[in-house]
Every structure is written in structure tokens, then in C-alpha cells.
Protein backbone atom coordinates (compact mmCIF):
# COMPACT_ATOMS: atom_id res chain seq x y z
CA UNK A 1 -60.46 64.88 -194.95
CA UNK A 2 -59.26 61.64 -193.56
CA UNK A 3 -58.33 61.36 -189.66
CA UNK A 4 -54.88 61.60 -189.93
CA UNK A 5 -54.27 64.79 -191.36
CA UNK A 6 -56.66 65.94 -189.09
CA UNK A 7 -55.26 64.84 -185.71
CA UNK A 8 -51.62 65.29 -186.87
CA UNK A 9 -51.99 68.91 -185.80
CA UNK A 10 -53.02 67.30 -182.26
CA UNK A 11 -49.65 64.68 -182.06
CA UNK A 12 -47.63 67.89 -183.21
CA UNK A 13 -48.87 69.69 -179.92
CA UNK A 14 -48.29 66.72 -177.52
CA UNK A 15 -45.03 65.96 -178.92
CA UNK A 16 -43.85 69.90 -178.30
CA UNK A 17 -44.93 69.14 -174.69
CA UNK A 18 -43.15 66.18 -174.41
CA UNK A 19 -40.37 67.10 -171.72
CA UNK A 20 -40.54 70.56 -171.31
CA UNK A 21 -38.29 71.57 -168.19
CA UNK A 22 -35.76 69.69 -170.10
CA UNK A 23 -36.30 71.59 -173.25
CA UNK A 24 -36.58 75.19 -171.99
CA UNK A 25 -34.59 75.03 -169.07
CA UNK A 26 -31.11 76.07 -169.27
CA UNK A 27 -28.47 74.05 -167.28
CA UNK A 28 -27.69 76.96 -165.33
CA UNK A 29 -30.03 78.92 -163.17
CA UNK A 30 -29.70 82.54 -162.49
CA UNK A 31 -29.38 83.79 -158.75
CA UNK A 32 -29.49 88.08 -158.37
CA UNK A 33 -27.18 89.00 -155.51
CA UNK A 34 -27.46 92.32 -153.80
CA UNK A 35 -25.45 93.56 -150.90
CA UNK A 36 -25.51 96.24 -148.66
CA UNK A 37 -23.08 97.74 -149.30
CA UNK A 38 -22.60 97.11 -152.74
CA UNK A 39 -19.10 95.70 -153.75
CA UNK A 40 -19.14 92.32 -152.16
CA UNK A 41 -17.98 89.39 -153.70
CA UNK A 42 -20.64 86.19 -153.94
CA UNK A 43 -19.32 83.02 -154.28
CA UNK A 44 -21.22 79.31 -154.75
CA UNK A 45 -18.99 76.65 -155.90
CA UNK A 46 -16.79 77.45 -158.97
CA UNK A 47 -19.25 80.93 -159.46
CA UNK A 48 -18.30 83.80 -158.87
CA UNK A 49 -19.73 87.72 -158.90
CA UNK A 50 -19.27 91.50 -157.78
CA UNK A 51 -22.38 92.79 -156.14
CA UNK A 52 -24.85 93.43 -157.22
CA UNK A 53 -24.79 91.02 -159.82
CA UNK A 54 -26.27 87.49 -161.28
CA UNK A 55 -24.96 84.15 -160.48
CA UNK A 56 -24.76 81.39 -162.84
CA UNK A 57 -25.86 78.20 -160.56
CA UNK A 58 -25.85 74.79 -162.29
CA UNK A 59 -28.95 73.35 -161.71
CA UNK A 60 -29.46 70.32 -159.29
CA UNK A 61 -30.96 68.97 -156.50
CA UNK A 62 -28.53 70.05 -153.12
CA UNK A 63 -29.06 72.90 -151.94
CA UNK A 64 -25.69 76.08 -152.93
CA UNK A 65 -24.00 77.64 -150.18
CA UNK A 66 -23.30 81.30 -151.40
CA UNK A 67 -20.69 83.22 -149.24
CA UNK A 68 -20.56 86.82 -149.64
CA UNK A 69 -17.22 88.92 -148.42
CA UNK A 70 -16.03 92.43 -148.28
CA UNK A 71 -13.44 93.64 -146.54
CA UNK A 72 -13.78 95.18 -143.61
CA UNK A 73 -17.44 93.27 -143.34
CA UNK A 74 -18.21 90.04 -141.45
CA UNK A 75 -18.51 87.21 -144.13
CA UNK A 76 -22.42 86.04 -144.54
CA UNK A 77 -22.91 82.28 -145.47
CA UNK A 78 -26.54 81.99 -147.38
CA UNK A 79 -28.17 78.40 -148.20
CA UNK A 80 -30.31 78.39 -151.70
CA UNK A 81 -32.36 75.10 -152.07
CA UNK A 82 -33.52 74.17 -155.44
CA UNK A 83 -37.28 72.88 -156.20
CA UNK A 84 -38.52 71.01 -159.14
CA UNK A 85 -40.14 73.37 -161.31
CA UNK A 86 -43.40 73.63 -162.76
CA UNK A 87 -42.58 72.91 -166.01
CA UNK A 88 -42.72 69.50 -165.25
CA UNK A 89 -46.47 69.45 -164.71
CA UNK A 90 -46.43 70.87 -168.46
CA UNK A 91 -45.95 67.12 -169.44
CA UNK A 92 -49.54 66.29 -168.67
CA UNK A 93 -50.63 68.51 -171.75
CA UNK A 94 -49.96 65.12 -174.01
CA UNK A 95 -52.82 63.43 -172.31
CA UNK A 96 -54.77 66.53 -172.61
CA UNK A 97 -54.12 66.70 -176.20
CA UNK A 98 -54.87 63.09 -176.81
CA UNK A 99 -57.83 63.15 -175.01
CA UNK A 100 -59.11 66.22 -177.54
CA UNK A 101 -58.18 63.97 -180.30
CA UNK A 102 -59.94 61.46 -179.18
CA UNK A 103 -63.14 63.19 -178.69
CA UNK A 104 -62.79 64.60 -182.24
CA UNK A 105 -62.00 60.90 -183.41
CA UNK A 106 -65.14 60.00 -181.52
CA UNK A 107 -67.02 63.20 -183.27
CA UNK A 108 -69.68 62.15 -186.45
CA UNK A 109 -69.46 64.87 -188.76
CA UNK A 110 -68.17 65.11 -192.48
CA UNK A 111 -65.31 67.09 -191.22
CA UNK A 112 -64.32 64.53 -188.58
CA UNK A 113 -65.92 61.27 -189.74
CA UNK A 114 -65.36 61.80 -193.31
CA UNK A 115 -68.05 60.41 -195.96
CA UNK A 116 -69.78 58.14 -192.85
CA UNK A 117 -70.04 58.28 -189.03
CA UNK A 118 -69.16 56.03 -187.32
CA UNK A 119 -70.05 55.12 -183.69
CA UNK A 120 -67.19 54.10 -181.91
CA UNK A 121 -64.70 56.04 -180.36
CA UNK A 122 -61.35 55.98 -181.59
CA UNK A 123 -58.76 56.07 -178.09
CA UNK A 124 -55.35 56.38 -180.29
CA UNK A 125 -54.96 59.80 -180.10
CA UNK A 126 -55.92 59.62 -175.88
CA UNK A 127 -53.32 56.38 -176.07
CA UNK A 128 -50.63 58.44 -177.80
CA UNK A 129 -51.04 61.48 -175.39
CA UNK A 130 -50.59 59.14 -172.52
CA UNK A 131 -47.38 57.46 -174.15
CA UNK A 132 -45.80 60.56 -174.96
CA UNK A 133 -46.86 62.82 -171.58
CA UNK A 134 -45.06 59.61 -169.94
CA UNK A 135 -42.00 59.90 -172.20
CA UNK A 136 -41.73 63.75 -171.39
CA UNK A 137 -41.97 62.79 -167.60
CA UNK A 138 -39.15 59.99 -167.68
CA UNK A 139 -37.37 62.33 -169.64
CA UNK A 140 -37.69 65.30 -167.04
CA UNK A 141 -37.50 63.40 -163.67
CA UNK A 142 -34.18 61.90 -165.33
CA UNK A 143 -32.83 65.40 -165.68
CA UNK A 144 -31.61 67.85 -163.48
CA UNK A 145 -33.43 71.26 -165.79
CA UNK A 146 -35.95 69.53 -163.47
CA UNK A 147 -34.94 71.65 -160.70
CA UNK A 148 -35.10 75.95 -160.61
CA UNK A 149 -33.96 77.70 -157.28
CA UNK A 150 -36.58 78.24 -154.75
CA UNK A 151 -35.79 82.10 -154.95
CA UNK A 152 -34.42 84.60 -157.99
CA UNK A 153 -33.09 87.10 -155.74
CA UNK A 154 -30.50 87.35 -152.51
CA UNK A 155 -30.39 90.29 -150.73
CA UNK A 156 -27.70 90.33 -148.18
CA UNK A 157 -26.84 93.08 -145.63
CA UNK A 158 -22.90 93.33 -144.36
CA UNK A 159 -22.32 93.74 -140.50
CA UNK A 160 -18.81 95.88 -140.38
CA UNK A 161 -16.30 93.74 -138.23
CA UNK A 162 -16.13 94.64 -134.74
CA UNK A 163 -13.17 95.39 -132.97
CA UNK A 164 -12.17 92.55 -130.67
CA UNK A 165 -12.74 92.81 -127.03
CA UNK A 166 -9.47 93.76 -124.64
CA UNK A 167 -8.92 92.41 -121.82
CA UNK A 168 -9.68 94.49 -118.98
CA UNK A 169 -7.27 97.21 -117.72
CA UNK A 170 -5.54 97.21 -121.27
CA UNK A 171 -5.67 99.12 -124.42
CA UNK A 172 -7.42 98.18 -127.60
């Protein structure tokens, strides 16, 4: 078996990890609202939903002001920040990958080597993973599916409205 069709497998695998939080990240994050009481309305932006419920945030880097109202209830104000996501650490799997190939380049064996062994190491496969891992990392710093919210859920508790003060000596 000749060394191409034997690390292809290898290239495969680091070019399915080239990019990820752009690839499995949505443009929209979800953000789960609960209020107490239930009912409220949340708002961020052009987003809107009843509580409890989920809001669709587009994903970026400043931080969403979400303002939740109810009548009768004093209006909250809540700041969600956003942080890059983990997903783009994923993109160092390519040199992984080409680092395996290039060990089982590097391997002497009939299955690796073929019909002779040779002695030197072949780095393509550890070159390739680099190029590509660096590809998937332009490609996700470029992108704002960098970015997930720092929290999933809101939980919010109303404070009914209080009367306002009367001057002294009169009614309220």
C-alpha cells in the first residue's frame, strides 16, 4: 500500500477540523430567559420573547443589553458579554493529525514503508496539518461563530413598582 492512500484518511481528518466554530456554529446564539414572574417580555436588539423563553442573539463580539418588562414591574436592564468559544482551539487538531502522519510516514514497516524502509522521516503530512490548522484559524478569528455568550441562561426576578412617595401632609 503506497503512502498516499494511507495518509489520505489522516488529510481527511485535518481538513474536517479545519475551522470548526465557523462550521458548527450557528450565526445566532441561544439565550434562555426566565422571569419571576413569568410573562415578561425580553428584548435585545431586534429579538424579542415572552418569558420564559429562548432568545435568538446574533453572534458577535459587544456585549447585548436585554431589557425585560411587565407591567406593573420595574423594568430590569441585563448585560450578556460574548466569549470566543472553544471550538476555536479545535483548529489545532490539523497539526495533531499531521504530526500522526508524519510519524507513520517516518514508520518502517511493509504496511507503512511499503516493499523497503526507508530512514528518513517524511514531514508532509506534519507540514500539511500546520497549513491547514492555520487556514481553520484565519478562517475562525475572521468570523464572528467565533464568539458564544458567556452564559445560556438569564434568570431575572421583577420588583413590583412602588407607589411614589407624597409629599408630607397629603394623600397618596
Amino acid at each position: 500500500m503506497n503512502r498516499t492512500k494511507t495518509l489520505a484518511p489522516l488529510l481527511a481528518a485535518t481538513l474536517l477540523a479545519t475551522g470548526c466554530a465557523s462550521i458548527l456554529h450557528t450565526p445566532y446564539d441561544d439565550l434562555r430567559i426566565v422571569t419571576d414572574p413569568p410573562g415578561a417580555t425580553a428584548r435585545a436588539g431586534d429579538a424579542s420573547v415572552v418569558t420564559p423563553g429562548v432568545l435568538k442573539l446574533l453572534r458577535g463580539k459587544d456585549p447585548v443589553v436585554v431589557r425585560v418588562e411587565k407591567e406593573g414591574f420595574e423594568p430590569r436592564e441585563v448585560t450578556v458579554t460574548w466569549s470566543t468559544s472553544g471550538l476555536v482551539g479545535m483548529n489545532a487538531l490539523g497539526v495533531g493529525v499531521g504530526l500522526t502522519g508524519t510519524i507513520a510516514a517516518g514508520m518502517c514497516s511493509s504496511v507503512w514503508a511499503g516493499s523497503g524502509c526507508s530512514s528518513k522521516s517524511n514531514l508532509a503530512p506534519l507540514l500539511v496539518g500546520a497549513a491547514i490548522t492555520a487556514a481553520g484559524l484565519a478562517l475562525d478569528l475572521t468570523s464572528t461563530k467565533k464568539y458564544s455568550l458567556e452564559r445560556d441562561d438569564l434568570v431575572v426576578r421583577l420588583e413590583p413598582v412602588r407607589p411614589a412617595e407624597a409629599p408630607k401632609g397629603e394623600l397618596r
